[in-house]
Protein backbone atom coordinates (compact mmCIF):
# COMPACT_ATOMS: atom_id res chain seq x y z
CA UNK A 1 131.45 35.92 8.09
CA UNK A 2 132.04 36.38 12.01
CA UNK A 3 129.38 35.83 14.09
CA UNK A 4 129.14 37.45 17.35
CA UNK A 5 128.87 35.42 20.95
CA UNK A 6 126.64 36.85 23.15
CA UNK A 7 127.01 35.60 26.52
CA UNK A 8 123.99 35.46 28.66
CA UNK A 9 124.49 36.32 32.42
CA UNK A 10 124.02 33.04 34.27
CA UNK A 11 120.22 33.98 36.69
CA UNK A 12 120.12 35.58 39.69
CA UNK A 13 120.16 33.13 42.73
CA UNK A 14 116.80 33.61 44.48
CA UNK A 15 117.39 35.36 47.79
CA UNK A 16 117.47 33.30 51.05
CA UNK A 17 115.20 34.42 53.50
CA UNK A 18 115.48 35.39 56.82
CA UNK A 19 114.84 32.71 59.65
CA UNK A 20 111.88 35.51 60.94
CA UNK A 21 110.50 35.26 57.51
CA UNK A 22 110.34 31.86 57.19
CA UNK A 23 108.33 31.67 60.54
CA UNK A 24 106.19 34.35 59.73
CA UNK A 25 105.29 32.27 56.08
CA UNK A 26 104.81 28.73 58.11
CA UNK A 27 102.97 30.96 60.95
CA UNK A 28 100.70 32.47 57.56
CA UNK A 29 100.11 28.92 56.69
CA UNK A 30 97.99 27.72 59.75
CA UNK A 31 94.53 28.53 59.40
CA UNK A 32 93.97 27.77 63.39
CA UNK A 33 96.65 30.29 63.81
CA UNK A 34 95.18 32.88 61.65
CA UNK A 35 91.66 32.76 63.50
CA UNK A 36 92.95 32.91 66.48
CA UNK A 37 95.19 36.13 65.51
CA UNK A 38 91.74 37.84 63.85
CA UNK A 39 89.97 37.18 67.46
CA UNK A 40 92.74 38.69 69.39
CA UNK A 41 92.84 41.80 67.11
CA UNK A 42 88.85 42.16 67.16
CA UNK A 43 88.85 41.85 71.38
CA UNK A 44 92.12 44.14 71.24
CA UNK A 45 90.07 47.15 68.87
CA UNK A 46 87.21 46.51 71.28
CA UNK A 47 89.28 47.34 74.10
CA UNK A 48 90.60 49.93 72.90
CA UNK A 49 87.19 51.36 70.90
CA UNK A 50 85.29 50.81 73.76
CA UNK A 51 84.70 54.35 74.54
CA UNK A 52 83.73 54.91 70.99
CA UNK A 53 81.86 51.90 70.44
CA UNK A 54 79.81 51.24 73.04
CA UNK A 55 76.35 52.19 73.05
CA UNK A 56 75.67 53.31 76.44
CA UNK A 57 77.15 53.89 79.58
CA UNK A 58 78.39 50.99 81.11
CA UNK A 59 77.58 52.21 84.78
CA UNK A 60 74.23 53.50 83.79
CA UNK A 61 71.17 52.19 85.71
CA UNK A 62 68.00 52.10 84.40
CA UNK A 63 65.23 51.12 86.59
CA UNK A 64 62.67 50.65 84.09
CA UNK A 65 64.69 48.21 82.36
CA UNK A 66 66.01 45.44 84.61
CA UNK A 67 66.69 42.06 83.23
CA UNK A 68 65.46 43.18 79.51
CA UNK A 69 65.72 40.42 77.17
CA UNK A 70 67.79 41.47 74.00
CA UNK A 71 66.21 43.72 71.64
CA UNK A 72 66.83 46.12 69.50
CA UNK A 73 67.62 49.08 71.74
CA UNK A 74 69.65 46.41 74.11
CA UNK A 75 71.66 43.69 71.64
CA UNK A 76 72.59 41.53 74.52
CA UNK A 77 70.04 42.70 76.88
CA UNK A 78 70.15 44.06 80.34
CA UNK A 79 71.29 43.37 84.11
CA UNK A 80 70.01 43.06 87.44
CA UNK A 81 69.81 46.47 87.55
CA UNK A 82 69.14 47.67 83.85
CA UNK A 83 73.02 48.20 82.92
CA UNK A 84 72.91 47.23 79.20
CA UNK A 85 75.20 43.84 79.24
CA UNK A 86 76.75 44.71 75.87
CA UNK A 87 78.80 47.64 76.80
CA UNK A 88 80.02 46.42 79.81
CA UNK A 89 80.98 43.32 77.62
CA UNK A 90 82.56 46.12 75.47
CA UNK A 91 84.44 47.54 78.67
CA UNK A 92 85.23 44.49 80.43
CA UNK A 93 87.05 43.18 77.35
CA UNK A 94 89.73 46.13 78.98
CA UNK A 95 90.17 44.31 82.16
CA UNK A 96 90.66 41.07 80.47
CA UNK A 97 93.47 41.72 78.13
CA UNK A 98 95.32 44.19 80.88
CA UNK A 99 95.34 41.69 83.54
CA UNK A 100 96.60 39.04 80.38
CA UNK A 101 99.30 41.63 79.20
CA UNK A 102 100.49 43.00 82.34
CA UNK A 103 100.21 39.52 84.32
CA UNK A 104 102.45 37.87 81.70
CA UNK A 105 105.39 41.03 81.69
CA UNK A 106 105.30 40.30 85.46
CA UNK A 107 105.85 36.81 84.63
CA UNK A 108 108.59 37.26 82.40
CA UNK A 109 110.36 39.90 83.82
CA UNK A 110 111.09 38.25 86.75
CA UNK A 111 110.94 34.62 85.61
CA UNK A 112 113.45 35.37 82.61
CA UNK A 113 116.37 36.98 84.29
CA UNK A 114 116.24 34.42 87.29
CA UNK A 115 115.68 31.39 85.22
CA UNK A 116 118.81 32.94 82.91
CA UNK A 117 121.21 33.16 86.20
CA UNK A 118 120.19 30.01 87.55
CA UNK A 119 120.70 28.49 83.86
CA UNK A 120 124.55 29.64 83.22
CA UNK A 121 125.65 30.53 86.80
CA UNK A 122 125.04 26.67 87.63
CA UNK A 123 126.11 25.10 91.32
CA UNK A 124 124.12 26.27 94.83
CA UNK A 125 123.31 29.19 92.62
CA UNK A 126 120.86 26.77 90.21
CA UNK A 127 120.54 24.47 92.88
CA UNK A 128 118.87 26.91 95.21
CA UNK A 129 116.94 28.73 92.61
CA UNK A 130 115.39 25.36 91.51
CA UNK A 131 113.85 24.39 95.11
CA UNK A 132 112.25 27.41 95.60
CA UNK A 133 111.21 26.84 92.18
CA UNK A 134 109.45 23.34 92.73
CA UNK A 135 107.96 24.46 95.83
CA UNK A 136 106.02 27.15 94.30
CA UNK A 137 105.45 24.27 91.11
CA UNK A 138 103.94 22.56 94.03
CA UNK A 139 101.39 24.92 94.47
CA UNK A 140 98.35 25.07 91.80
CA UNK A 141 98.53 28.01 90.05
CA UNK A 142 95.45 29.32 90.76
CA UNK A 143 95.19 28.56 94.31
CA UNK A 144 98.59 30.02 94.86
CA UNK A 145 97.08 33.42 92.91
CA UNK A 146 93.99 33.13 94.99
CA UNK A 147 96.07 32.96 98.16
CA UNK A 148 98.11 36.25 97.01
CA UNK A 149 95.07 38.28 95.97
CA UNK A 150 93.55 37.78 98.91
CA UNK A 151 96.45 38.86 101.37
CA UNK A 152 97.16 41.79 98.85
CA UNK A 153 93.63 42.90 98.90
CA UNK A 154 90.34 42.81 96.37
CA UNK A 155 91.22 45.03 93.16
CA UNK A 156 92.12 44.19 89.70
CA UNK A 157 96.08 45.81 90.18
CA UNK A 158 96.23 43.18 93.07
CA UNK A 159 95.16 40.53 91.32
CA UNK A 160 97.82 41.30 88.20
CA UNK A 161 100.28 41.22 90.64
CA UNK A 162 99.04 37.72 92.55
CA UNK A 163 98.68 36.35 89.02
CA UNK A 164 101.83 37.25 87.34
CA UNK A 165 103.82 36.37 90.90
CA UNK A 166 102.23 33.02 90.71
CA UNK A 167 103.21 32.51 86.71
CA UNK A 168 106.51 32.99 87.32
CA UNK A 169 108.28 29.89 88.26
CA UNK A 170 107.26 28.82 85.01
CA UNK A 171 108.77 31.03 82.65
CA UNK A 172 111.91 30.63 85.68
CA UNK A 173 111.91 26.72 84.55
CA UNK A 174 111.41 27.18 80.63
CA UNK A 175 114.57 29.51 80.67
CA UNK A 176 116.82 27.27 82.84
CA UNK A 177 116.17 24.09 80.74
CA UNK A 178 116.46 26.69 77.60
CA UNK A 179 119.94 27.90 78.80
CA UNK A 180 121.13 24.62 80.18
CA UNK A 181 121.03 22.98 76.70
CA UNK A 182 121.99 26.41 74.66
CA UNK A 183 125.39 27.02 76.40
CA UNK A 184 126.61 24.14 75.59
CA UNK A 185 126.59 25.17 72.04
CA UNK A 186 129.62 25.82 69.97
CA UNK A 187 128.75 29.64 69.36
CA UNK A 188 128.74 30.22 73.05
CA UNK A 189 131.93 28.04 73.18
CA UNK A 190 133.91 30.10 71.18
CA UNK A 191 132.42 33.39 72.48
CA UNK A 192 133.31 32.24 75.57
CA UNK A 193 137.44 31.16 74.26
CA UNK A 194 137.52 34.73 72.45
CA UNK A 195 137.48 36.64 75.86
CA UNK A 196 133.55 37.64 75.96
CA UNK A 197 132.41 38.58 79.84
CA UNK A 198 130.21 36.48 81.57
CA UNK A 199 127.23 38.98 81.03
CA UNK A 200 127.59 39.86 77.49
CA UNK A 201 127.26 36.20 76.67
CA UNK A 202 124.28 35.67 78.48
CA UNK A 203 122.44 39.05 76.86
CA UNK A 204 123.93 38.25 73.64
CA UNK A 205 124.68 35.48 72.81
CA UNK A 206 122.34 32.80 74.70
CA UNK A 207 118.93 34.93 75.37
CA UNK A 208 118.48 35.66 71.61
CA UNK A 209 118.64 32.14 71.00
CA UNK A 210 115.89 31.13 73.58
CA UNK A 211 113.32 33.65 72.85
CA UNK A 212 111.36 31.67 70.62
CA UNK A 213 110.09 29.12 73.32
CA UNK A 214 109.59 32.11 75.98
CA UNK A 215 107.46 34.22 73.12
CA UNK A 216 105.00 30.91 72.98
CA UNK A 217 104.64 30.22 76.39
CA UNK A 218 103.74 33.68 76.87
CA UNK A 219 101.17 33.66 74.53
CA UNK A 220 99.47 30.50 76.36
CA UNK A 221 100.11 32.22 79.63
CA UNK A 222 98.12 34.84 78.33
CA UNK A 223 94.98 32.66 77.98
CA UNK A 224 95.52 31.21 81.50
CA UNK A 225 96.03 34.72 82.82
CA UNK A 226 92.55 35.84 81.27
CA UNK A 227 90.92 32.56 83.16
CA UNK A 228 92.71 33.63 86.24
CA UNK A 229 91.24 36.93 86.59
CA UNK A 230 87.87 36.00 85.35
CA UNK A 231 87.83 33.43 88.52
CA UNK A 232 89.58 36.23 91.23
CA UNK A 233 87.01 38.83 89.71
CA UNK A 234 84.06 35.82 90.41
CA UNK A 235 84.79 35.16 93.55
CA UNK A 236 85.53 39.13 94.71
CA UNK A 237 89.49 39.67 94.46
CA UNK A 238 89.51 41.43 91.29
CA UNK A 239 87.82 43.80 89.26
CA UNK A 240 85.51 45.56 91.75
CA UNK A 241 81.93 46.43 91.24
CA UNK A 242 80.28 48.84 89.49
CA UNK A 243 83.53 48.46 86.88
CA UNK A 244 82.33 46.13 84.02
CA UNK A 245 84.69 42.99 84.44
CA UNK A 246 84.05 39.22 82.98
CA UNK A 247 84.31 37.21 86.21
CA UNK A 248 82.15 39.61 87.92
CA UNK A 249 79.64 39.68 85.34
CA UNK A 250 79.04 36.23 85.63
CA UNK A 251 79.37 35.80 89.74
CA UNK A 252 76.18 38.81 89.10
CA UNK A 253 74.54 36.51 86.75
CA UNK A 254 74.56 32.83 88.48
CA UNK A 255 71.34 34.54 90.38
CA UNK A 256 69.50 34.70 87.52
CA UNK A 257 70.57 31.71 85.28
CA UNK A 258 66.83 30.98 84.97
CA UNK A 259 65.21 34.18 84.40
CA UNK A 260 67.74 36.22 82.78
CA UNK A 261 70.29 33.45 80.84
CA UNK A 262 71.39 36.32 78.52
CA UNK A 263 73.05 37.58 81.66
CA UNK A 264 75.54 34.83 81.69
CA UNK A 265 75.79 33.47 78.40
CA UNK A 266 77.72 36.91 76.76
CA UNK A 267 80.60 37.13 78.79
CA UNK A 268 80.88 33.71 79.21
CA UNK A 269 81.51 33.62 75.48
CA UNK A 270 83.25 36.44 75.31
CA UNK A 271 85.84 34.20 77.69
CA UNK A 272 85.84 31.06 75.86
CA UNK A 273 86.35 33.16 72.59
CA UNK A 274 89.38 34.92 74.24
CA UNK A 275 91.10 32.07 75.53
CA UNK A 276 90.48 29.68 72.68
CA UNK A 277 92.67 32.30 70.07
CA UNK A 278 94.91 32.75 72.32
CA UNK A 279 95.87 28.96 73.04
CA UNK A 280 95.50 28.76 68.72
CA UNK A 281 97.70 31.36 68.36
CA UNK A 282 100.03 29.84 70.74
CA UNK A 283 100.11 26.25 69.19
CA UNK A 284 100.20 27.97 65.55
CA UNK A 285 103.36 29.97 67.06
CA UNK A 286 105.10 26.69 68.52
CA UNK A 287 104.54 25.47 64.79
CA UNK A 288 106.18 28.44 63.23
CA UNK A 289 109.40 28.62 65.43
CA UNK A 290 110.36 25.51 65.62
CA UNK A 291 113.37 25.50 63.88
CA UNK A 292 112.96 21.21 63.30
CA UNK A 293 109.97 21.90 61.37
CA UNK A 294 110.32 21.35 57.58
């Protein structure tokens, strides 16, 4: 009697994933992370709801109802001059996340390609790049963005521009010390033996490779971009009145701290909120593309 062999086919070999999707998994992991990504989304709808959403005007006066305590026709109550705080909340959550946004594309558009050249060119090139570098370093970075907004003139463009000017010689050192240890690397090596021009290497080979870092920092220069406008809208060089802004909000409501603490205590959240997912995001982001991490 012959009996018949059937071969089984040996299992499939589970598929490798991608270096992105093993970030994004470790990234899913961290709760910290994950809150912070929910707040940035619900600010980021609110923003972009905010003509939907809000309940009233955020210009409208209302002389019968100045300094209202919350209730239920005014959720966070009113202003100095009845303006009902929640929708300007609503509205100044726009001003917030542009000046983060834009400030920090600023920032890394000119930090990036400078800190790249100064990385790979090397010599007087690197050498000149970095003292102009540590003499702006040298300067805080908010005094140096106070000290631009206030020779560009008060407005919230103005104060992008002074803020993403004055976050740029950081993202310029991140990408030198970035480059300096990636193109020593045996990829760029033998991109470099095969005949590869100077510029391709650079743009393909070593920026890829160093984007990781950059897309972190960015995300904490995001929070400190938020603080920055905040304080150049408090003290008059950003968002301008009657246009709801944070920082203004609150330079309106250190008058009336004792009468009217509602005045003060929403957008101050609102910032602290803000800032705090962003700077979780950023640490859960550090986590997740570091390529060390097990």
């Amino acid at each position: 009697m012959n009996t018949v062999v059937v071969e089984s086919k040996p299992p499939a070999a589970p598929r490798e994933m991608t270096p992105g999707q093993r970030a994004l998994r470790r990234l899913l992991r961290r709760r910290g992370a994950m809150l912070g990504l929910a707040i940035v989304l619900f600010f980021v709808l609110l923003a972009a709801l905010a003509p939907s959403i809000a309940p009233q005007d955020p210009l409208q006066t209302s002389w019968s109802a100045v300094r209202k305590a919350p209730s239920a026709q005014y959720l966070f109550g009113t202003d100095e001059i009845g303006r009902d705080v929640l929708s300007r909340v609503i509205w100044g959550a726009r001003a917030s996340l542009m000046a983060g946004l834009v400030s920090v594309c600023i920032a890394m558009s000119l930090g990036v390609p400078i800190g790249l050249l100064a990385g790979y060119v090397g010599g007087w090139t690197d050498g000149l790049i970095s003292r102009f570098t540590d003499a702006m370093l040298a300067v805080p970075f908010l005094i140096l963005a106070i000290a631009l907004a206030a020779f560009l003139g008060p407005s919230l463009t103005n104060a992008m521009i002074a803020i993403g000017v004055s976050a740029t010689p950081i993202f310029i050192r991140l990408t030198r010390g970035q480059v300096l240890s990636v193109k020593v690397e045996d990829y760029v090596e033998a991109a470099r033996a095969v005949g590869n021009p100077h510029w391709r290497i650079a743009l393909r080979h070593i920026l890829p490779n160093i984007l990781p870092p950059l897309i972190v920092q960015a995300t904490l220069a995001i929070a400190a971009a938020i603080i920055a406008e905040a304080s150049l809208s408090f003290l008059g060089l950003g968002q301008q009145p009657p246009e709801p802004s944070w920082g203004s909000m609150l330079n309106t409501a250190k008058n009336y701290v004792d009468n009217a603490p509602w005045m003060a205590i929403w957008p101050g959240a609102s910032i602290f909120l803000l800032v705090l997912s962003f700077n979780l995001l950023g640490d859960g982001l550090r986590d997740a593309l570091d390529p060390r991490h097990k």
